[in-house]
C-alpha atoms as a PDB file:
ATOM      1  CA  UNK A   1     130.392 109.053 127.087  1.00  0.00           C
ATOM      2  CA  UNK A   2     131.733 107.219 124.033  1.00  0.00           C
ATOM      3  CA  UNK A   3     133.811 108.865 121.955  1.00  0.00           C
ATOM      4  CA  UNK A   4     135.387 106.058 120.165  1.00  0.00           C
ATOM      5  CA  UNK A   5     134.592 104.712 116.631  1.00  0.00           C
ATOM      6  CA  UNK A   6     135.873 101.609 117.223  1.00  0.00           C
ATOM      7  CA  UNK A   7     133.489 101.291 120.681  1.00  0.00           C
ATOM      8  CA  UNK A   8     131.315  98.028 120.118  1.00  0.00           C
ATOM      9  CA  UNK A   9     128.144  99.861 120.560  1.00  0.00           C
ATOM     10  CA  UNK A  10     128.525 102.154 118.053  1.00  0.00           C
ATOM     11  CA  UNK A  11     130.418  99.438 115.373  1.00  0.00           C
ATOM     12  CA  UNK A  12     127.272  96.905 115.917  1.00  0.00           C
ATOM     13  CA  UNK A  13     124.529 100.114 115.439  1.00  0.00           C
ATOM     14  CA  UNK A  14     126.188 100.569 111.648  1.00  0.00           C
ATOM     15  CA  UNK A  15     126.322  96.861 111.284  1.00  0.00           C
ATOM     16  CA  UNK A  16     122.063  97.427 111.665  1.00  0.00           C
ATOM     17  CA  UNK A  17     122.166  99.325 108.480  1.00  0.00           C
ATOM     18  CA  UNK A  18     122.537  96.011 107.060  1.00  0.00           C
ATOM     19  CA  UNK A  19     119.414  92.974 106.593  1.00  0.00           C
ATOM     20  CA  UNK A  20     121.631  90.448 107.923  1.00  0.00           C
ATOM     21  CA  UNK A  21     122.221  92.112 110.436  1.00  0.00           C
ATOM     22  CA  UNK A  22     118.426  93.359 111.901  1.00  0.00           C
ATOM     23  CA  UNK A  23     117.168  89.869 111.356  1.00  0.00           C
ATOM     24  CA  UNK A  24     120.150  87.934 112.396  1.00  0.00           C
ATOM     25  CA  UNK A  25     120.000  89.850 115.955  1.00  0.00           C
ATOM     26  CA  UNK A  26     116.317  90.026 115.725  1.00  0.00           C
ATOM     27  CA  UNK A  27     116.808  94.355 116.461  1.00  0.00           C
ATOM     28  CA  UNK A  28     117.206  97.603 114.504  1.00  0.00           C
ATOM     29  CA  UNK A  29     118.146 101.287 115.312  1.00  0.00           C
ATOM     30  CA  UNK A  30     115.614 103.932 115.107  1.00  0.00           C
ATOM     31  CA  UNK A  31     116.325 107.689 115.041  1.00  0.00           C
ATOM     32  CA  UNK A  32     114.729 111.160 115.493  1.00  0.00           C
ATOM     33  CA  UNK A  33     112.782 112.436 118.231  1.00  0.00           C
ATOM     34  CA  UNK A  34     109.235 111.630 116.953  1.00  0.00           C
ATOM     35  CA  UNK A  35     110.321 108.287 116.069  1.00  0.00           C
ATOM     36  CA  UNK A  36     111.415 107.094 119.330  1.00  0.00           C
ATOM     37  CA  UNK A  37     108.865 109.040 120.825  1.00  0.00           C
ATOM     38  CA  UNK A  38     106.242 107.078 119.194  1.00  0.00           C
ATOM     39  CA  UNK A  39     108.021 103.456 119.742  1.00  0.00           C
ATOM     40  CA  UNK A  40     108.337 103.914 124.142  1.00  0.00           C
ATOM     41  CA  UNK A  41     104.413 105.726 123.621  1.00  0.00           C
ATOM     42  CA  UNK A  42     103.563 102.341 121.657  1.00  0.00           C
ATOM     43  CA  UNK A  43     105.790 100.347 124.201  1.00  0.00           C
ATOM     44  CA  UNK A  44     107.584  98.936 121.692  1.00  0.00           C
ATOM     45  CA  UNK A  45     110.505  96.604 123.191  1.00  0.00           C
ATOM     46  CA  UNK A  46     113.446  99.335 123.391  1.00  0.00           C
ATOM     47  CA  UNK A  47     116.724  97.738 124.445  1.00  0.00           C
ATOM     48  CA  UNK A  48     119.032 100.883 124.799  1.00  0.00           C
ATOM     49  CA  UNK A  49     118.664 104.203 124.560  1.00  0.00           C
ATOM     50  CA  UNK A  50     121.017 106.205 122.217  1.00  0.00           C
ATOM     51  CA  UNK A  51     121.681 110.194 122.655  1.00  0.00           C
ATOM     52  CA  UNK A  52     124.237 112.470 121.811  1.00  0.00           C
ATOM     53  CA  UNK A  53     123.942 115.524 124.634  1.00  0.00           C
ATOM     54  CA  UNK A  54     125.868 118.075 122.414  1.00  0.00           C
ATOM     55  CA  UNK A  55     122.811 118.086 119.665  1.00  0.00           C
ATOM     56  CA  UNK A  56     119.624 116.636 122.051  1.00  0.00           C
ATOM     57  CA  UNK A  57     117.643 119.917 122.794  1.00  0.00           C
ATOM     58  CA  UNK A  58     114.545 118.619 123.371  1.00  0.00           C
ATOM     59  CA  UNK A  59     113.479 118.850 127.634  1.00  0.00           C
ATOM     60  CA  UNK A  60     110.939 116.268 126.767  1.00  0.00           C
ATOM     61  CA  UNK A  61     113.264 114.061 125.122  1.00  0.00           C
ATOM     62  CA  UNK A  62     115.486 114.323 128.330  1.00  0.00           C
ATOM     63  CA  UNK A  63     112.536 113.398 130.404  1.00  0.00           C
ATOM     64  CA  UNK A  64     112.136 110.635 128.471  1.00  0.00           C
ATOM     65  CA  UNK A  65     115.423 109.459 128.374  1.00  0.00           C
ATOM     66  CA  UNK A  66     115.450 109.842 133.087  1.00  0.00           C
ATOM     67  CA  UNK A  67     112.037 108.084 133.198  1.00  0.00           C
ATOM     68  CA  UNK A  68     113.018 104.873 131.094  1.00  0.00           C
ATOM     69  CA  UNK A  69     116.770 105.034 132.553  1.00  0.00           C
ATOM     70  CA  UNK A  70     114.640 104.823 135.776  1.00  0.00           C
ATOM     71  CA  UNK A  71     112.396 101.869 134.806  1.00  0.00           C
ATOM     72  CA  UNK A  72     116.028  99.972 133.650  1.00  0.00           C
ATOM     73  CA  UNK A  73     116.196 100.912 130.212  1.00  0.00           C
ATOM     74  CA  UNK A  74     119.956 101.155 129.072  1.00  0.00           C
ATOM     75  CA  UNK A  75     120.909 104.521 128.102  1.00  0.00           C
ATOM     76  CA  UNK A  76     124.383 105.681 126.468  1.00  0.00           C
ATOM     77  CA  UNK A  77     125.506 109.025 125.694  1.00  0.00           C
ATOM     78  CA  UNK A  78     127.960 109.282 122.610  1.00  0.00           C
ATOM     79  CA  UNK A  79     129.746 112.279 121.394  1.00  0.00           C
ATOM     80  CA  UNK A  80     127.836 114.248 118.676  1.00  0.00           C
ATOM     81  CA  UNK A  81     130.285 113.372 116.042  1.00  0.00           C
ATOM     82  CA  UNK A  82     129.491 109.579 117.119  1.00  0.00           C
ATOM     83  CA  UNK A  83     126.237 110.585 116.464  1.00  0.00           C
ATOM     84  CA  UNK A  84     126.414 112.006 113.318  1.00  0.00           C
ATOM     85  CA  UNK A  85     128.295 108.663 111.505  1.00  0.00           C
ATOM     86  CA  UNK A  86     125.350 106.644 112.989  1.00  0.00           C
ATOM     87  CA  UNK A  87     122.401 109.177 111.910  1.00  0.00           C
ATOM     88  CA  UNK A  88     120.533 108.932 108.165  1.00  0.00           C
ATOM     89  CA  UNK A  89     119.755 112.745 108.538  1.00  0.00           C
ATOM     90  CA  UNK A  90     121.768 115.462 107.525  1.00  0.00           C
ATOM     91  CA  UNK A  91     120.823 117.124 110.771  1.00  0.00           C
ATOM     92  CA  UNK A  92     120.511 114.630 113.551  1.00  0.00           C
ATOM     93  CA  UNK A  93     118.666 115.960 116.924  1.00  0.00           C
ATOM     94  CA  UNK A  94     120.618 113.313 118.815  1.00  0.00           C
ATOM     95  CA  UNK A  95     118.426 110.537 119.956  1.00  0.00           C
ATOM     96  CA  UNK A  96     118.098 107.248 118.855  1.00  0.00           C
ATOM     97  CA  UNK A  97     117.003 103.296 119.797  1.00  0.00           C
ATOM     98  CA  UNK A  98     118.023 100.011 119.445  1.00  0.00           C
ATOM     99  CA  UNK A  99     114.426  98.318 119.199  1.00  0.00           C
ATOM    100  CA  UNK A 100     113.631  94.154 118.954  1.00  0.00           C
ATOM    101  CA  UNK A 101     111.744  93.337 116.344  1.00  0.00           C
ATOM    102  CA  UNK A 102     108.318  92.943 116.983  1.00  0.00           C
ATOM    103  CA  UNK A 103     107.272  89.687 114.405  1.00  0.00           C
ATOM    104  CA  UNK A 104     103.929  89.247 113.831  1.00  0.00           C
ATOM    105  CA  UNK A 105     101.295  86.496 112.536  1.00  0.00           C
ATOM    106  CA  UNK A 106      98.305  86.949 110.261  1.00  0.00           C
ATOM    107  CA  UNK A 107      96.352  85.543 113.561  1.00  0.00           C
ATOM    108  CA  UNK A 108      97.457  88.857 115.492  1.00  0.00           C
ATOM    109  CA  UNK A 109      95.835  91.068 112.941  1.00  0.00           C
ATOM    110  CA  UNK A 110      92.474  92.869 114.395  1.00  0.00           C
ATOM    111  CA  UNK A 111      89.950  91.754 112.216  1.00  0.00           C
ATOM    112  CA  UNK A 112      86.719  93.620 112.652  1.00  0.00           C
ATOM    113  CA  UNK A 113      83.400  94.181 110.407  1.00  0.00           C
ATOM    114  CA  UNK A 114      84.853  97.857 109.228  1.00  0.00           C
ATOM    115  CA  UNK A 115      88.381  96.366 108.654  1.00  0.00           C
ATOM    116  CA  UNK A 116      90.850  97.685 106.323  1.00  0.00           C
ATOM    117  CA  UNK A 117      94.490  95.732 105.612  1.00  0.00           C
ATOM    118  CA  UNK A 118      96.887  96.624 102.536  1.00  0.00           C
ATOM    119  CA  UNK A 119      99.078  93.612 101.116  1.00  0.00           C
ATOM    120  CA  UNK A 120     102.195  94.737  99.389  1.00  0.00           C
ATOM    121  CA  UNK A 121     103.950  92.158  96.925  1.00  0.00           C
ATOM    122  CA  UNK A 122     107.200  92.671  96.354  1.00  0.00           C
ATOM    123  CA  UNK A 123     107.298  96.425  97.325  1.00  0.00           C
ATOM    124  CA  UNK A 124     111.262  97.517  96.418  1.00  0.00           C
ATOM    125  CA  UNK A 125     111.542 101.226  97.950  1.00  0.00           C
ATOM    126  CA  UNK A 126     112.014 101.586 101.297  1.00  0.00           C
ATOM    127  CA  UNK A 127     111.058 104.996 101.457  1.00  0.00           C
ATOM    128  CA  UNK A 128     107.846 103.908  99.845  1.00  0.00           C
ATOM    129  CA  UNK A 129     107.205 101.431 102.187  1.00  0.00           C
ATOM    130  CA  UNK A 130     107.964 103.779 104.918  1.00  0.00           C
ATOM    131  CA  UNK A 131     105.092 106.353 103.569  1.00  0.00           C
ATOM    132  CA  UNK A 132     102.600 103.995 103.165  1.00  0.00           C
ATOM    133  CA  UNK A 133     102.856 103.543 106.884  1.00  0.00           C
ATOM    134  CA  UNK A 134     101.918 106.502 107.253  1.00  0.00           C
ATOM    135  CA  UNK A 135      98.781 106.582 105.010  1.00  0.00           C
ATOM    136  CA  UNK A 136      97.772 103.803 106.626  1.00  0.00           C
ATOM    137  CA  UNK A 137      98.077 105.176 109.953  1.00  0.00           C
ATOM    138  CA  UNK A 138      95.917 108.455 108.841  1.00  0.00           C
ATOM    139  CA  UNK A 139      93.678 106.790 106.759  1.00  0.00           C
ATOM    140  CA  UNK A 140      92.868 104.248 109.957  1.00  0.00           C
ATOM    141  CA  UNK A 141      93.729 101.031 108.457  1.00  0.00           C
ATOM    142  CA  UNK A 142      94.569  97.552 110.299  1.00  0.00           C
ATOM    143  CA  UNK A 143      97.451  96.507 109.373  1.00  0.00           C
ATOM    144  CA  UNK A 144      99.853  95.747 106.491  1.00  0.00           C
ATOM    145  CA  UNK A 145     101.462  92.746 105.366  1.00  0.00           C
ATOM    146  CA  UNK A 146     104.722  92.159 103.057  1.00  0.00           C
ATOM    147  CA  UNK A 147     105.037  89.502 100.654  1.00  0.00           C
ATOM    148  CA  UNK A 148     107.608  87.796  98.667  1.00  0.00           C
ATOM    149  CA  UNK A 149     111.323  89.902  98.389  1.00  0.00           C
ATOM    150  CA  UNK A 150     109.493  93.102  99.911  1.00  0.00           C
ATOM    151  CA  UNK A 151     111.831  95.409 101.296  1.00  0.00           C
ATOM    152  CA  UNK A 152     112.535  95.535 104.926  1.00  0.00           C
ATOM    153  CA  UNK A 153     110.073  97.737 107.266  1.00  0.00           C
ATOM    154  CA  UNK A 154     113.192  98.292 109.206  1.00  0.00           C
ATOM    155  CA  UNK A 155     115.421  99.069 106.423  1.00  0.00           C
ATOM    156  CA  UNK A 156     116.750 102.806 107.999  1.00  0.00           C
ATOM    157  CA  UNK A 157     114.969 104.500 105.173  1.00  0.00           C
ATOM    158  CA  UNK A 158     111.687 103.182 105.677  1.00  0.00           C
ATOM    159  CA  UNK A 159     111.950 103.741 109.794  1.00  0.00           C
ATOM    160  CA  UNK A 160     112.748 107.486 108.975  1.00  0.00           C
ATOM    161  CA  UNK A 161     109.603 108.034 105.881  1.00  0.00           C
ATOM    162  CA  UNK A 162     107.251 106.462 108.862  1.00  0.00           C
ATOM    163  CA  UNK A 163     107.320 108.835 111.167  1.00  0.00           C
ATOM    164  CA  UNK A 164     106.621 106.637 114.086  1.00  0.00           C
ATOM    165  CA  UNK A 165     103.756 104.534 112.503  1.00  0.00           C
ATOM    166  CA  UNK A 166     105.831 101.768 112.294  1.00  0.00           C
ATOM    167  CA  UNK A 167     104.892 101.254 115.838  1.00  0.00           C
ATOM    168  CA  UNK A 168     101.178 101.939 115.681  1.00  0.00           C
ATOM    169  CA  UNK A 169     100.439  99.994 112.139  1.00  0.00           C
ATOM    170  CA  UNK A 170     100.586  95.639 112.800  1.00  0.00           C
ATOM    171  CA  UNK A 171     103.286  94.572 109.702  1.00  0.00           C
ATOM    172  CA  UNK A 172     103.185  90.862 109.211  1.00  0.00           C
ATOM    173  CA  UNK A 173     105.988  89.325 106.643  1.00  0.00           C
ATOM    174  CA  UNK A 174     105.146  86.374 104.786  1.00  0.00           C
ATOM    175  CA  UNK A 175     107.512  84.582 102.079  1.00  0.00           C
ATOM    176  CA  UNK A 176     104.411  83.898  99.640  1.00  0.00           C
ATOM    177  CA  UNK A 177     100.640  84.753  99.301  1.00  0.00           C
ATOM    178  CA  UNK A 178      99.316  81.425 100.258  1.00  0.00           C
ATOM    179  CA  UNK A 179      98.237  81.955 103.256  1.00  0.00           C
ATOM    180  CA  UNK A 180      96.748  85.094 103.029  1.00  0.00           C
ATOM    181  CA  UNK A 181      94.137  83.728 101.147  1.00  0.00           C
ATOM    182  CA  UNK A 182      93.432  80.969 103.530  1.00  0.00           C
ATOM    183  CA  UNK A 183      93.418  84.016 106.429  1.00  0.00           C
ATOM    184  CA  UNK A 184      91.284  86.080 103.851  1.00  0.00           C
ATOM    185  CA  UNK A 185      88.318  83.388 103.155  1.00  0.00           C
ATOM    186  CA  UNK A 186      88.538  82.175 107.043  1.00  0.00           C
ATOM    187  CA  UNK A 187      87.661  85.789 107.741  1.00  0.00           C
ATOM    188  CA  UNK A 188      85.269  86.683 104.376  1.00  0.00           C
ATOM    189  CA  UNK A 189      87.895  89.405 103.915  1.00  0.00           C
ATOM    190  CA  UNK A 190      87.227  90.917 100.451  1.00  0.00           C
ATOM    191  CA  UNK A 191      90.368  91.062  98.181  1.00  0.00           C
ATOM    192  CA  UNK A 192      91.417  93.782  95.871  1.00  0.00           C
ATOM    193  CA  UNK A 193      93.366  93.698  93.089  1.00  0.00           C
ATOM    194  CA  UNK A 194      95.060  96.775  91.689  1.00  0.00           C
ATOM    195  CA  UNK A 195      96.032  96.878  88.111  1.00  0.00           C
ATOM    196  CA  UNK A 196      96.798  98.541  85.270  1.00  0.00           C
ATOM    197  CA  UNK A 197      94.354  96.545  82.821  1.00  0.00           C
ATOM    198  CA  UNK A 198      91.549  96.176  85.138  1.00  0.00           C
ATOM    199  CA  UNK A 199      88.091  97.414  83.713  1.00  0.00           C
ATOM    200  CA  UNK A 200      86.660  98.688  86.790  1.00  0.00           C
ATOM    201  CA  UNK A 201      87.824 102.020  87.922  1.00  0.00           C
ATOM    202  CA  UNK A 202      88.646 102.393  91.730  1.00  0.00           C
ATOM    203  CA  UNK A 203      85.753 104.970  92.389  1.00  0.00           C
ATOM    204  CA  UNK A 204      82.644 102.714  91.070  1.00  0.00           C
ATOM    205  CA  UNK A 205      84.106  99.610  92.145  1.00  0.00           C
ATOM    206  CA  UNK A 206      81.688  97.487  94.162  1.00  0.00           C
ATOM    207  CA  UNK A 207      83.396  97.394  98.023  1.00  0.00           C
ATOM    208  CA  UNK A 208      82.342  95.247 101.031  1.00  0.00           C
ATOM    209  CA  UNK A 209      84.115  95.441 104.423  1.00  0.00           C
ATOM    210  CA  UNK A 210      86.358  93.689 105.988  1.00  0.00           C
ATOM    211  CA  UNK A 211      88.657  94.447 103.198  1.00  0.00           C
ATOM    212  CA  UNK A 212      92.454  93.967 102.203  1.00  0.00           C
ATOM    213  CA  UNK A 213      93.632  96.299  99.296  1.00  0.00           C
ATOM    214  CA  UNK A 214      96.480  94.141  96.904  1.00  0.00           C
ATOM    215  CA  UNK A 215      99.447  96.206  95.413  1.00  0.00           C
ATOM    216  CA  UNK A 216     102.501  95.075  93.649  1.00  0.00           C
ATOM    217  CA  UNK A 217     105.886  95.366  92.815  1.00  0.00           C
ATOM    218  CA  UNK A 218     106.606  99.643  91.420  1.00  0.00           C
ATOM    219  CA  UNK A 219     107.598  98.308  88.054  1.00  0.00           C
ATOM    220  CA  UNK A 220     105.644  95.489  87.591  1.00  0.00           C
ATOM    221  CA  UNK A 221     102.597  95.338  89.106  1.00  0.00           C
ATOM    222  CA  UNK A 222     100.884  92.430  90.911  1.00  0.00           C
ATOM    223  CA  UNK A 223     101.485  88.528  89.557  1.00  0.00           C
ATOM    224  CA  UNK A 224      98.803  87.172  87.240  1.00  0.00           C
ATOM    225  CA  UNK A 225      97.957  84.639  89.372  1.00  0.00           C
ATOM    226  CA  UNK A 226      97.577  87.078  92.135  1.00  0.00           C
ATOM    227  CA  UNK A 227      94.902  88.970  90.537  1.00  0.00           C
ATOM    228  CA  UNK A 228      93.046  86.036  89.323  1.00  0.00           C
ATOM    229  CA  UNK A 229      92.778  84.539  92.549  1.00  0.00           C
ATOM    230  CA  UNK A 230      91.212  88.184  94.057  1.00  0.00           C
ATOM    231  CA  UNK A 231      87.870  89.144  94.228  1.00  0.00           C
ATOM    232  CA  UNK A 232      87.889  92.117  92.571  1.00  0.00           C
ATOM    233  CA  UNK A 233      90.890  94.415  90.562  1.00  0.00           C
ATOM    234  CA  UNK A 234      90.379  97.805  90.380  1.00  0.00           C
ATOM    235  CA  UNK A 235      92.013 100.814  87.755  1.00  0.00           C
ATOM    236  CA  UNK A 236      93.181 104.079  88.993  1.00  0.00           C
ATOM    237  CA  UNK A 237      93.073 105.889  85.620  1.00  0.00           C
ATOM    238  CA  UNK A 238      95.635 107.754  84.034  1.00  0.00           C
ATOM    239  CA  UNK A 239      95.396 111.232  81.996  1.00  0.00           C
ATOM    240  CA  UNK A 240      98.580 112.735  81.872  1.00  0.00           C
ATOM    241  CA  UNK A 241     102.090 110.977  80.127  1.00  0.00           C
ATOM    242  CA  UNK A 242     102.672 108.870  82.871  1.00  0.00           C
ATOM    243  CA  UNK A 243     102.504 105.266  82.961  1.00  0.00           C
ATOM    244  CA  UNK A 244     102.160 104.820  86.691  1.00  0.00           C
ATOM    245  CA  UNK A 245     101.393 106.727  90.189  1.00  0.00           C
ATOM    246  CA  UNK A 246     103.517 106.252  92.983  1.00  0.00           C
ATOM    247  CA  UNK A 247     102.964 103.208  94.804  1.00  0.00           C
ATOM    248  CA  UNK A 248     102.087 105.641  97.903  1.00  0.00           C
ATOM    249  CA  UNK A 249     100.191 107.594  95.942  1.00  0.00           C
ATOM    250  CA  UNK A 250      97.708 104.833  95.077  1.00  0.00           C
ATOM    251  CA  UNK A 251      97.554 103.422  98.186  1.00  0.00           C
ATOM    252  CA  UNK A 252      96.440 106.350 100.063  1.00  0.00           C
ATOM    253  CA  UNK A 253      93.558 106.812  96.667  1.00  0.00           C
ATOM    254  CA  UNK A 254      92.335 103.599  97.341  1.00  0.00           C
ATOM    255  CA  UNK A 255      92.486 103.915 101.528  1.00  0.00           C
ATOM    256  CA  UNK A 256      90.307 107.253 101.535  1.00  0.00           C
ATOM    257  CA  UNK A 257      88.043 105.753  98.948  1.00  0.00           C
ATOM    258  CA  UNK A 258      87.369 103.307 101.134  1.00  0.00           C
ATOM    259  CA  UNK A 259      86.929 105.937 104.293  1.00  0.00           C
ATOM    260  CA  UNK A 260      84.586 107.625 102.101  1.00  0.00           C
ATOM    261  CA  UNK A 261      82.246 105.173 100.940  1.00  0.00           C
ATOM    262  CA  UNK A 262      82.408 104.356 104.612  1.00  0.00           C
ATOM    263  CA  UNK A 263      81.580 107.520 106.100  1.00  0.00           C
ATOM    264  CA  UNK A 264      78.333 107.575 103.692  1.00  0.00           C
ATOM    265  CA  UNK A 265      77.859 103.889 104.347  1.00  0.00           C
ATOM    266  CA  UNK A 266      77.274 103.207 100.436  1.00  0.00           C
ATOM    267  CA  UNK A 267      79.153  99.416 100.612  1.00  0.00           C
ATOM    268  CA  UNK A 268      78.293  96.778  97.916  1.00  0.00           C
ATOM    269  CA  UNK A 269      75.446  94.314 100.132  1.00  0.00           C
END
């Protein structure tokens, strides 16, 4: 058991916390029981298995943690207090995973008639990142893809505010839009701009499937050129003070829209 703060292990899992870090080893750590759950369900490409057997109460976590030992996936046991300086949580259950990165093209997203992607430009939050996971995952989207400076989908925030979906939603990073228009007119993928100024308000807007939903930065919005370039830019309106929703807020309005219209099958022809 390591007990050490100065063990490798446990001095390269706080190094993770860092961007340089994830992408320069090309791995990040994941923790909570649903989380890592969720990842060896999804068989996400765990490299070592992390637990702490003073605070791990969970008998199907310990099941777990015999069957993968058994198929050859590492597992270390660390003293609790080990535990605690790696965990985000203020009360850790004790299991954790180091987990490759899984990057992705636009080519590997699962396009389909009744498709549904969200595009996020320049997203900032973490945590918000990490929620809109999981609105995409209930709402029964396709994917998501980051562009520009977005914040990291393994940033240890936005692991924790998914809940697991990270491993069930495709995430493709991109440094610019340019070829998600090329992917989105190879596949007559209908674009949607959200903004502010836009006319049409999200609930008469005139949808068509496949679609991918366009959000931008928390402050300040989608680029000009980006909504130009869409097909269509949508309003969520405001009636309070406010000048804004939460970019999860609107994302998961504009997903169940969709779901709705789709249920009744009332799509723009």
């Amino acid at each position: 058991m390591i007990s050490s703060h100065s063990n490798p292990l446990v001095k390269r899992i706080k190094q993770l916390r860092q961007k340089k870090h994830r992408l320069g080893e090309g791995v990040f750590f994941a923790e909570g029981l649903r989380v890592v759950l969720t990842a060896l369900e999804q068989n996400a490409p765990v490299e070592t298995l992390v637990y702490a057997p003073e605070l791990l109460q969970s008998e199907v976590a310990w099941q777990m943690i015999r069957a993968q030992e058994q198929k050859g996936v590492k597992g270390v046991a660390v003293a609790a207090a080990i535990f605690q300086s790696l965990s985000e949580r203020d009360n850790p259950t004790g299991l954790g995973a180091i987990i490759r990165i899984n990057r992705l093209t636009l080519a590997q997203l699962p396009v389909t008639p009744h498709a549904v992607f969200v595009l996020l430009d320049r997203v900032s939050d973490p945590g918000n990142l990490g929620t809109i996971l999981r609105t995409l995952d209930a709402a029964g989207a396709n994917g998501l893809i980051l562009t520009g400076e977005s914040s990291d989908p393994y940033h240890p925030t936005a692991v924790k505010a998914s809940m697991g979906t990270l491993f069930t939603i495709p995430v493709v990073s991109l440094p610019t839009m340019a070829p998600v228009w090329e992917w989105a007119e190879t596949h007559q993928i209908s674009t949607i701009a959200t903004s502010a100024k836009a006319s049409q308000e999200y609930w008469d807007a005139p949808y068509r499937l496949p679609a991918l939903l366009l959000l931008g930065n928390e402050q300040t919005g989608l680029e000009q050129t980006v909504l130009d370039a869409a097909a269509l830019s949508v309003t969520i309106p405001m009636y309070g003070q406010a000048s804004s929703l939460n970019l999860s807020i609107a994302t998961g309005l504009l997903l169940y829209e969709l779901r709705r219209l789709h249920h009744q099958k009332e799509f723009h022809r």
